[in-house]
Protein backbone atom coordinates (compact mmCIF):
# COMPACT_ATOMS: atom_id res chain seq x y z
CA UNK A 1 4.26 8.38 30.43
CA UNK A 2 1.77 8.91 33.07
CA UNK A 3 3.93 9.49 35.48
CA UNK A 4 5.07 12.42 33.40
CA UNK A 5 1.86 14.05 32.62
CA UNK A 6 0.92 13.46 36.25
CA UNK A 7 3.96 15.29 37.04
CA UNK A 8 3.04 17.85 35.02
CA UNK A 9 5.44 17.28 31.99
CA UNK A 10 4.39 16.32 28.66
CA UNK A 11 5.42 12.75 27.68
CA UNK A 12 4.83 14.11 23.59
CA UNK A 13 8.74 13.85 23.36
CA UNK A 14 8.41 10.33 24.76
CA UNK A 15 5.66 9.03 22.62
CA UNK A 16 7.17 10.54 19.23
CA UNK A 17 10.81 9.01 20.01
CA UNK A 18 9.19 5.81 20.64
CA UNK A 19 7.23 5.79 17.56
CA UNK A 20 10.00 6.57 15.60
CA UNK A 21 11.70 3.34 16.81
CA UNK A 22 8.49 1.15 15.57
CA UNK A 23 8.56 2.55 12.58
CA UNK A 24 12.36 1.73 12.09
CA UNK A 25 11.68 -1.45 13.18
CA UNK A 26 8.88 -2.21 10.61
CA UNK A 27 10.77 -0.55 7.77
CA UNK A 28 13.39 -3.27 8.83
CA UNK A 29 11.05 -5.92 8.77
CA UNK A 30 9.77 -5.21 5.90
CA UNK A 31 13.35 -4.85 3.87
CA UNK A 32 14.04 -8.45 5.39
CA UNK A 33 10.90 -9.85 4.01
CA UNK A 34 11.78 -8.40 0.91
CA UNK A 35 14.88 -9.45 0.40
CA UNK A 36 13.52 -12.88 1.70
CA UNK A 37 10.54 -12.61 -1.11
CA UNK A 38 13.36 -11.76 -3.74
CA UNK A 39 15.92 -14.72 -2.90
CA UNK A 40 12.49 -17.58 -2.86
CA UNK A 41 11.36 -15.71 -6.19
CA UNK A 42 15.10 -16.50 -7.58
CA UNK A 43 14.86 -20.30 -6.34
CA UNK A 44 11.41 -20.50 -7.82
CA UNK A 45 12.67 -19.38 -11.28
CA UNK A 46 15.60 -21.67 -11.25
CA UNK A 47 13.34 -24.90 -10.36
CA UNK A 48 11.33 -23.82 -13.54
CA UNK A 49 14.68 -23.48 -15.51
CA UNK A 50 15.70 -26.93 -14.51
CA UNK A 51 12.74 -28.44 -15.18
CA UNK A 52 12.41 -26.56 -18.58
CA UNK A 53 16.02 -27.89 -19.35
CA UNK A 54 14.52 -31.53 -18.37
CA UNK A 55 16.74 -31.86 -15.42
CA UNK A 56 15.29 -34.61 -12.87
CA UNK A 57 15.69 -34.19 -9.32
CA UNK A 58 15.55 -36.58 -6.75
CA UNK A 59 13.26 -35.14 -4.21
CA UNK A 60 13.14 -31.45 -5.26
CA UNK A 61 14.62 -29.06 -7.09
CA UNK A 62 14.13 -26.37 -5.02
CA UNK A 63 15.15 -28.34 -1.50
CA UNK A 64 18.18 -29.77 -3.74
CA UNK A 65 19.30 -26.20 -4.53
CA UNK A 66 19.38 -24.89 -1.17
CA UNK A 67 21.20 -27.67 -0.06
CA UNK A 68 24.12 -27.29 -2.51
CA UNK A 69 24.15 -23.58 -1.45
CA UNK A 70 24.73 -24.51 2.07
């Protein structure tokens, strides 16, 4: 980008295209956490549900879960 303005062009075009790209990235990161927040929310609520039901688990019901999903 120096180079550019040193050259005597404006690197503006530069600097906007490569903010757009962080933003897409973050917007990305931040769907993947939420989908990530969403999917431990689920496995919370169904470790409460077992429990509720009076289900035992042998180590836990969360760890348990996952595995069976696997």
């Amino acid at each position: 980008m120096l180079d550019l303005q040193r050259s005597g062009e404006q690197p503006c075009g530069l600097v906007t295209d490569l903010l757009d790209q962080h933003l897409a990235d973050i917007d990305r990161r931040i769907s993947d956490l939420q989908a990530l927040r969403t999917t431990r929310r689920g496995a919370r609520a169904q470790a409460d549900q077992a429990t509720g039901r009076g289900e035992s688990a042998v180590v836990c019901r969360i760890i348990e879960g996952a595995s069976a999903a696997s």
